[in-house]
N, C-alpha and C. Protein backbone atom coordinates (compact mmCIF):
# COMPACT_ATOMS: atom_id res chain seq x y z
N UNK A 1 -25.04 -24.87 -18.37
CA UNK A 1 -24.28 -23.90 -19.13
C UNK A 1 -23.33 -23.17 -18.19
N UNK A 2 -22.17 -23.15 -18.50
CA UNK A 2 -20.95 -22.65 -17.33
C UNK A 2 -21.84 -20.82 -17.62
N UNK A 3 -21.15 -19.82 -16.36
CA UNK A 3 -21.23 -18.65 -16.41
C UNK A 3 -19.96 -18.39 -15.71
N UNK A 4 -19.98 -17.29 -16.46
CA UNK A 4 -18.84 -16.33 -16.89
C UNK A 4 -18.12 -16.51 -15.05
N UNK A 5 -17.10 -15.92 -15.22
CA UNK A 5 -16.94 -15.76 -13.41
C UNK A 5 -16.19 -14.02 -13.85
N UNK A 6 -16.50 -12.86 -12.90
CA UNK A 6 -15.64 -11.85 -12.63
C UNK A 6 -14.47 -12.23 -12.32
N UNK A 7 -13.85 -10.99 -13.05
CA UNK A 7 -12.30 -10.81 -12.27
C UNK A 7 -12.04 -10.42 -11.01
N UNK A 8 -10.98 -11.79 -10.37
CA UNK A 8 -11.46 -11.07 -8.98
C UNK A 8 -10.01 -10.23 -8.30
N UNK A 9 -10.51 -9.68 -7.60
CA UNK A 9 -9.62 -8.32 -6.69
C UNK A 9 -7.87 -9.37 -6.80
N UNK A 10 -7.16 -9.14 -6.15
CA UNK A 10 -6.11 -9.36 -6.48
C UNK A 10 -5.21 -9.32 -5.51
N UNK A 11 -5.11 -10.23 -4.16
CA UNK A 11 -4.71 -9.96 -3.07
C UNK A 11 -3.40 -10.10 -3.23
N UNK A 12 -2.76 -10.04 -2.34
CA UNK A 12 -0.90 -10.13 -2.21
C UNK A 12 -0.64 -9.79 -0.95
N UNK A 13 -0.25 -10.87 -0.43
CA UNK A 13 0.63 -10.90 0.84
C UNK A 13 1.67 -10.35 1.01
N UNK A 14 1.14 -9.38 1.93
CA UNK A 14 2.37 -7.97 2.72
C UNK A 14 3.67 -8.90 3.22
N UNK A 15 4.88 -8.55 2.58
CA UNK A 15 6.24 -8.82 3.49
C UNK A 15 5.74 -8.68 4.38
N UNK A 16 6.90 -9.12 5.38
CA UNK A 16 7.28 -8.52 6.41
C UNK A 16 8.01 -7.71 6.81
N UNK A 17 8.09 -6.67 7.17
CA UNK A 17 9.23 -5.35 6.85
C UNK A 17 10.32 -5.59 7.64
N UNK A 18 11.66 -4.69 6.51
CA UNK A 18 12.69 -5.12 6.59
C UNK A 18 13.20 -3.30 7.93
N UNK A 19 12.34 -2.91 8.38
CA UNK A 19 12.29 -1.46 8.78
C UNK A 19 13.03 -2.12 10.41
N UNK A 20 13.75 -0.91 10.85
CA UNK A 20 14.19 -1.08 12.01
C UNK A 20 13.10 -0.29 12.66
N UNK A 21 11.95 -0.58 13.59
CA UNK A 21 10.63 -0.36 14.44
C UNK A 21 11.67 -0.62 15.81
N UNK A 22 11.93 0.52 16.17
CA UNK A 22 12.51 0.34 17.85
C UNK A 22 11.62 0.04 18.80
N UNK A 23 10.42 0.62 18.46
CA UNK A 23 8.73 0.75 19.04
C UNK A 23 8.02 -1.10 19.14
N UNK A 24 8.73 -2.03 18.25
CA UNK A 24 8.38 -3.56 17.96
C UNK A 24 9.63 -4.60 17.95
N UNK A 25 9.53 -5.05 18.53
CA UNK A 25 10.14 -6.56 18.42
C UNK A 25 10.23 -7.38 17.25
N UNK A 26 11.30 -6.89 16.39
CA UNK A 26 11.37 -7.35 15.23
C UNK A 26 11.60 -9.16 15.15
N UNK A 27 12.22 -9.20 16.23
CA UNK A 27 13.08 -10.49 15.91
C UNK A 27 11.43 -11.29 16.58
N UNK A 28 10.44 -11.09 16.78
CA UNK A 28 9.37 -11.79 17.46
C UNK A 28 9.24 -13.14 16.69
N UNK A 29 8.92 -12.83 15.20
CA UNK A 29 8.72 -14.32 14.37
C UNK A 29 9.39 -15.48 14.97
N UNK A 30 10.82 -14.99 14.63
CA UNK A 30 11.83 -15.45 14.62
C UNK A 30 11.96 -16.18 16.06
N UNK A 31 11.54 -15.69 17.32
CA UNK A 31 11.66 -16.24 18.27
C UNK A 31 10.45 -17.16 18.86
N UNK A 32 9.70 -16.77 18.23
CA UNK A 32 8.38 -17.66 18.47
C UNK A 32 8.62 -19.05 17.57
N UNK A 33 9.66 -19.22 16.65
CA UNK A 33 9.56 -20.33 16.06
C UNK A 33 10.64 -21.02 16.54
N UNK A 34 11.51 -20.43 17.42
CA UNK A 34 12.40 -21.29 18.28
C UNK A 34 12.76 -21.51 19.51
N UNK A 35 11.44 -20.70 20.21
CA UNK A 35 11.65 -20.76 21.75
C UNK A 35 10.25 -20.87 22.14
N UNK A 36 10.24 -21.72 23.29
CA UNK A 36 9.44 -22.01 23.96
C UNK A 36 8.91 -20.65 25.10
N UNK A 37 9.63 -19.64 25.02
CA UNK A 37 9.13 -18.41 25.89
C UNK A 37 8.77 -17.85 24.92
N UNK A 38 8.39 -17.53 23.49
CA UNK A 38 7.90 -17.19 22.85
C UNK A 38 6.58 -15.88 23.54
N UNK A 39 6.62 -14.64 23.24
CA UNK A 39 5.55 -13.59 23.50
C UNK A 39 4.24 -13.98 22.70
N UNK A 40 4.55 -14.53 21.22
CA UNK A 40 2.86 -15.17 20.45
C UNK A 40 3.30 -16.35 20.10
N UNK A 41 2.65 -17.92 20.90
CA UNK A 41 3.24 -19.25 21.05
C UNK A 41 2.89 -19.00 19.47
N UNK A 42 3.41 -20.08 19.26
CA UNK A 42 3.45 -20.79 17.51
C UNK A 42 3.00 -21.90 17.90
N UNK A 43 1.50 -22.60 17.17
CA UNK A 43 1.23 -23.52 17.03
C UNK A 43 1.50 -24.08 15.65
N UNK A 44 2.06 -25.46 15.14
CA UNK A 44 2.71 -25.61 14.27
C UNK A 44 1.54 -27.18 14.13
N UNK A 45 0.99 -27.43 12.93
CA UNK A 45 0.06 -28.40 12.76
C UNK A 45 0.82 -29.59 11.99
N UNK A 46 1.87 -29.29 11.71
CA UNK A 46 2.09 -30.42 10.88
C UNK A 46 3.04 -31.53 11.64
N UNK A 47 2.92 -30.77 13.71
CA UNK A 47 3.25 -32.00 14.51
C UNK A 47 1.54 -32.73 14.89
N UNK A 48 0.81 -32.54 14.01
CA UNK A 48 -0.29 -32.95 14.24
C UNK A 48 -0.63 -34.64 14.63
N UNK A 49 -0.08 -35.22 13.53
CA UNK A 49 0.26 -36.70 13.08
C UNK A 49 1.44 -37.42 14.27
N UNK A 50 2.14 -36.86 14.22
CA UNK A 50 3.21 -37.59 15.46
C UNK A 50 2.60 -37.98 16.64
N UNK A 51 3.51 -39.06 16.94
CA UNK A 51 2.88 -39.55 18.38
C UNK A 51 3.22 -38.55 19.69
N UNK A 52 1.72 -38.50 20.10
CA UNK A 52 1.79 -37.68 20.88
C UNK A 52 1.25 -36.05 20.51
N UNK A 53 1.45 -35.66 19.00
CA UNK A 53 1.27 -34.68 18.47
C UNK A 53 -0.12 -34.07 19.04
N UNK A 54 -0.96 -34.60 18.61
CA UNK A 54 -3.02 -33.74 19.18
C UNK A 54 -2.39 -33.25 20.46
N UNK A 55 -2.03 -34.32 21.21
CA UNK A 55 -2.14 -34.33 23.09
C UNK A 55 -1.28 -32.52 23.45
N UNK A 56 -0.57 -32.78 22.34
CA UNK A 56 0.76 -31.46 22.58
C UNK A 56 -0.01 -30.59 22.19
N UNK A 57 -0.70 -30.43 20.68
CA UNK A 57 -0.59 -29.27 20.51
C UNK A 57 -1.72 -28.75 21.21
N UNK A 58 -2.87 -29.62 21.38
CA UNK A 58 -3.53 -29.16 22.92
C UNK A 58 -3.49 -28.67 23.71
N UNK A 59 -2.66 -28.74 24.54
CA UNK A 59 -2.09 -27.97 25.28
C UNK A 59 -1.37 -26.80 25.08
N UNK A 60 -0.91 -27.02 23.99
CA UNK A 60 -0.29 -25.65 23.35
C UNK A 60 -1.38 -24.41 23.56
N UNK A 61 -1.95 -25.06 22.51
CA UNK A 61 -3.03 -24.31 22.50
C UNK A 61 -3.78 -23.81 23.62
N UNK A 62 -4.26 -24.64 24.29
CA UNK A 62 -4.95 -23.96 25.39
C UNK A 62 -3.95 -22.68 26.30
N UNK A 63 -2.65 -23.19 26.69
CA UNK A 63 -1.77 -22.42 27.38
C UNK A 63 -1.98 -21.32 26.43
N UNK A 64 -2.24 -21.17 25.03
CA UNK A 64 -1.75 -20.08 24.32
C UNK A 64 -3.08 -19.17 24.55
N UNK A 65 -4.60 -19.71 24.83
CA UNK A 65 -5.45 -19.13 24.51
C UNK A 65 -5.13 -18.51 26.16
N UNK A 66 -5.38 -19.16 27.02
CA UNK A 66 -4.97 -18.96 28.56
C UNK A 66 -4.83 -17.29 28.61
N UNK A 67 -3.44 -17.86 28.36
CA UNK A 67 -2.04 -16.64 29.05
C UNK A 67 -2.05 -15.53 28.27
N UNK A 68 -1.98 -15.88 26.77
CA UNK A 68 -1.90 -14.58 25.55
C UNK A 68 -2.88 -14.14 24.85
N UNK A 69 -3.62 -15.06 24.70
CA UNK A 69 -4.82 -14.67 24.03
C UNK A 69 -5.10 -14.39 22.46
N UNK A 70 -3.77 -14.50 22.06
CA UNK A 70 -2.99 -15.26 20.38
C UNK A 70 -2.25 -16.05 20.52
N UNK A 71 -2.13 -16.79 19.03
CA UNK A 71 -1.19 -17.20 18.59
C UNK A 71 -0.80 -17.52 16.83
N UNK A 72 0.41 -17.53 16.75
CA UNK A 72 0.49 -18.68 15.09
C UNK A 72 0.16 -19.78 15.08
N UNK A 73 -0.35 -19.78 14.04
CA UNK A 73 -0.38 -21.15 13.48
C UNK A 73 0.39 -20.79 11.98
N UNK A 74 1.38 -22.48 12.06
CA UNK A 74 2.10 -22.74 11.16
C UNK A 74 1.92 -23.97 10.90
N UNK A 75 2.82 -24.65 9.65
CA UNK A 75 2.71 -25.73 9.17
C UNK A 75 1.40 -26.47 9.08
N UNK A 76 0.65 -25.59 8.31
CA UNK A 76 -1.09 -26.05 8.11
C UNK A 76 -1.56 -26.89 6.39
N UNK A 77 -0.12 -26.49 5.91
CA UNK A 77 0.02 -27.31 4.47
C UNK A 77 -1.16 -26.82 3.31
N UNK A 78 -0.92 -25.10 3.62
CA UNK A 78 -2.04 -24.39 2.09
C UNK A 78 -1.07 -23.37 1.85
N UNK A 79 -0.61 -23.18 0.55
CA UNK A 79 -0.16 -22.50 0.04
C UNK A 79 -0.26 -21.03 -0.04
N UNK A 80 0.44 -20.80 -0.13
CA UNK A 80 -0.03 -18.74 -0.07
C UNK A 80 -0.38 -18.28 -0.89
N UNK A 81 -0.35 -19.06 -2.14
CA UNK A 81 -1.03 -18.87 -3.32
C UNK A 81 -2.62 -19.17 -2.80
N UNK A 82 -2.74 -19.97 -2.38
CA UNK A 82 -4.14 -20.41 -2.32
C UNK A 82 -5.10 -19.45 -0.61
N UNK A 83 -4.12 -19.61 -0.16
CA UNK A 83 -4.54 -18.26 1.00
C UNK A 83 -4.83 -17.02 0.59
N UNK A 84 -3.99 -16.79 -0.30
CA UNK A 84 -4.38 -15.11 -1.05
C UNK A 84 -5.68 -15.35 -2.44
N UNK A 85 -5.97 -16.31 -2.75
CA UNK A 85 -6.88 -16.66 -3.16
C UNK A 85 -8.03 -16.40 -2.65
N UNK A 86 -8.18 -17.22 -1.21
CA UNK A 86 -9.39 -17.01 -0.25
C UNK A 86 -9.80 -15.55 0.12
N UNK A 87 -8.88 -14.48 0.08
CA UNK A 87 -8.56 -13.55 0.51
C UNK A 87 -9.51 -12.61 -0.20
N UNK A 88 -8.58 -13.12 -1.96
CA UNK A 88 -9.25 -12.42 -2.70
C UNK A 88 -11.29 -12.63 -2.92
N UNK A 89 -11.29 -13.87 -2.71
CA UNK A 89 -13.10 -14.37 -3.38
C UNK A 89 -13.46 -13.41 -2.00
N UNK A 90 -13.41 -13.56 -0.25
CA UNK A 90 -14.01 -12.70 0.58
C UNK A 90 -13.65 -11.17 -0.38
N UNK A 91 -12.65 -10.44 -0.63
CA UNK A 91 -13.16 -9.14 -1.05
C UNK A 91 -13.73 -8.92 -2.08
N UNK A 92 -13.76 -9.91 -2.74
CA UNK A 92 -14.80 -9.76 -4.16
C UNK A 92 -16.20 -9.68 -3.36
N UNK A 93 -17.01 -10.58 -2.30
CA UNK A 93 -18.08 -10.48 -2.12
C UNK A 93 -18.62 -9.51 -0.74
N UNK A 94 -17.09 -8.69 -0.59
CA UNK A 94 -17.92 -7.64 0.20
C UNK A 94 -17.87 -6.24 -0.64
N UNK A 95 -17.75 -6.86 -1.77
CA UNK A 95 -17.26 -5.35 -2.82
C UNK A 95 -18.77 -5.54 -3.76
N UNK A 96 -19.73 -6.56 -3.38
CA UNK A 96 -20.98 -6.66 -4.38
C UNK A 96 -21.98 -5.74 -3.20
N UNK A 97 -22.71 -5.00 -4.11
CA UNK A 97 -23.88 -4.03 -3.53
C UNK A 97 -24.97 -4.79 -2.85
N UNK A 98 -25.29 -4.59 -1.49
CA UNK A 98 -26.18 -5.27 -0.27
C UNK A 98 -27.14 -6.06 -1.06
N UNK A 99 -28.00 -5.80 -2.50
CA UNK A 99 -28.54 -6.60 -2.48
C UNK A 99 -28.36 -7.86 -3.32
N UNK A 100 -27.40 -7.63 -3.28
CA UNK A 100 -26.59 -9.08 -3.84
C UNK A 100 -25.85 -9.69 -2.07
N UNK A 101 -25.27 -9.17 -1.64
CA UNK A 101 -25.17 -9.97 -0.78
C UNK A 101 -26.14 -10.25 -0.18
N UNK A 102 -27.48 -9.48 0.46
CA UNK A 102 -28.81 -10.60 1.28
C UNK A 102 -29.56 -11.55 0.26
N UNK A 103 -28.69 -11.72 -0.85
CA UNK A 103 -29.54 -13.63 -1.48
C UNK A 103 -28.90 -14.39 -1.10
C-alpha cells in the first residue's frame, strides 16, 4: 500500500550576487573556470571520459587538495533541479524530532 509522502521544505539555490564586495573577489568564478592560476582550482568531471581525462583530473585534484585545500567541481551532469531536491529531503530529515531520527 503506497504512503502518503510529506511536503517537503523547499530549497532554492542562492544567486550569486550581483553586489560590488570590495572585501571579495568577485570575478573568482569566473577565473577559476578559465585559468589555470585559479585561487579555488575547478575540477570539471565531464573531462572525465577523454583520453587522458582520470590521469588529469587526478592530479588536479590532488594539487587542489595539496596547496588549497578546496575546490569546484563542475560538469558532474545533475541538474539543479535535482541538487536542490537532495537539499531539500536532508532538511526535511533534520527537521523530524530525535526520535524519529534514532530509527
Amino acid at each position: 500500500m503506497p504512503v502518503a509522502t510529506p511536503q517537503l521544505y523547499q530549497y532554492s539555490h542562492v544567486a550569486e550576487t550581483k553586489e560590488n564586495l570590495d572585501w571579495a573577489d568577485c570575478e573568482l568564478y569566473f577565473v577559476c573556470m578559465t585559468s589555470d592560476l585559479c585561487a579555488v582550482p575547478n575540477i570539471d568531471l565531464s573531462k572525465f571520459s577523454s583520453p587522458g581525462g582520470k590521469e588529469s583530473l587526478a592530479k588536479q585534484l590532488i594539487e587542489a587538495v595539496r596547496t588549497k585545500g578546496f575546490f569546484y567541481v563542475t560538469g558532474y551532469g545533475i541538474s539543479q533541479e535535482d541538487v536542490d531536491r537532495q537539499f531539500a529531503l536532508g532538511q526535511a530529515f533534520y527537521e523530524l524530532p530525535l526520535e524519529e531520527k534514532l530509527k
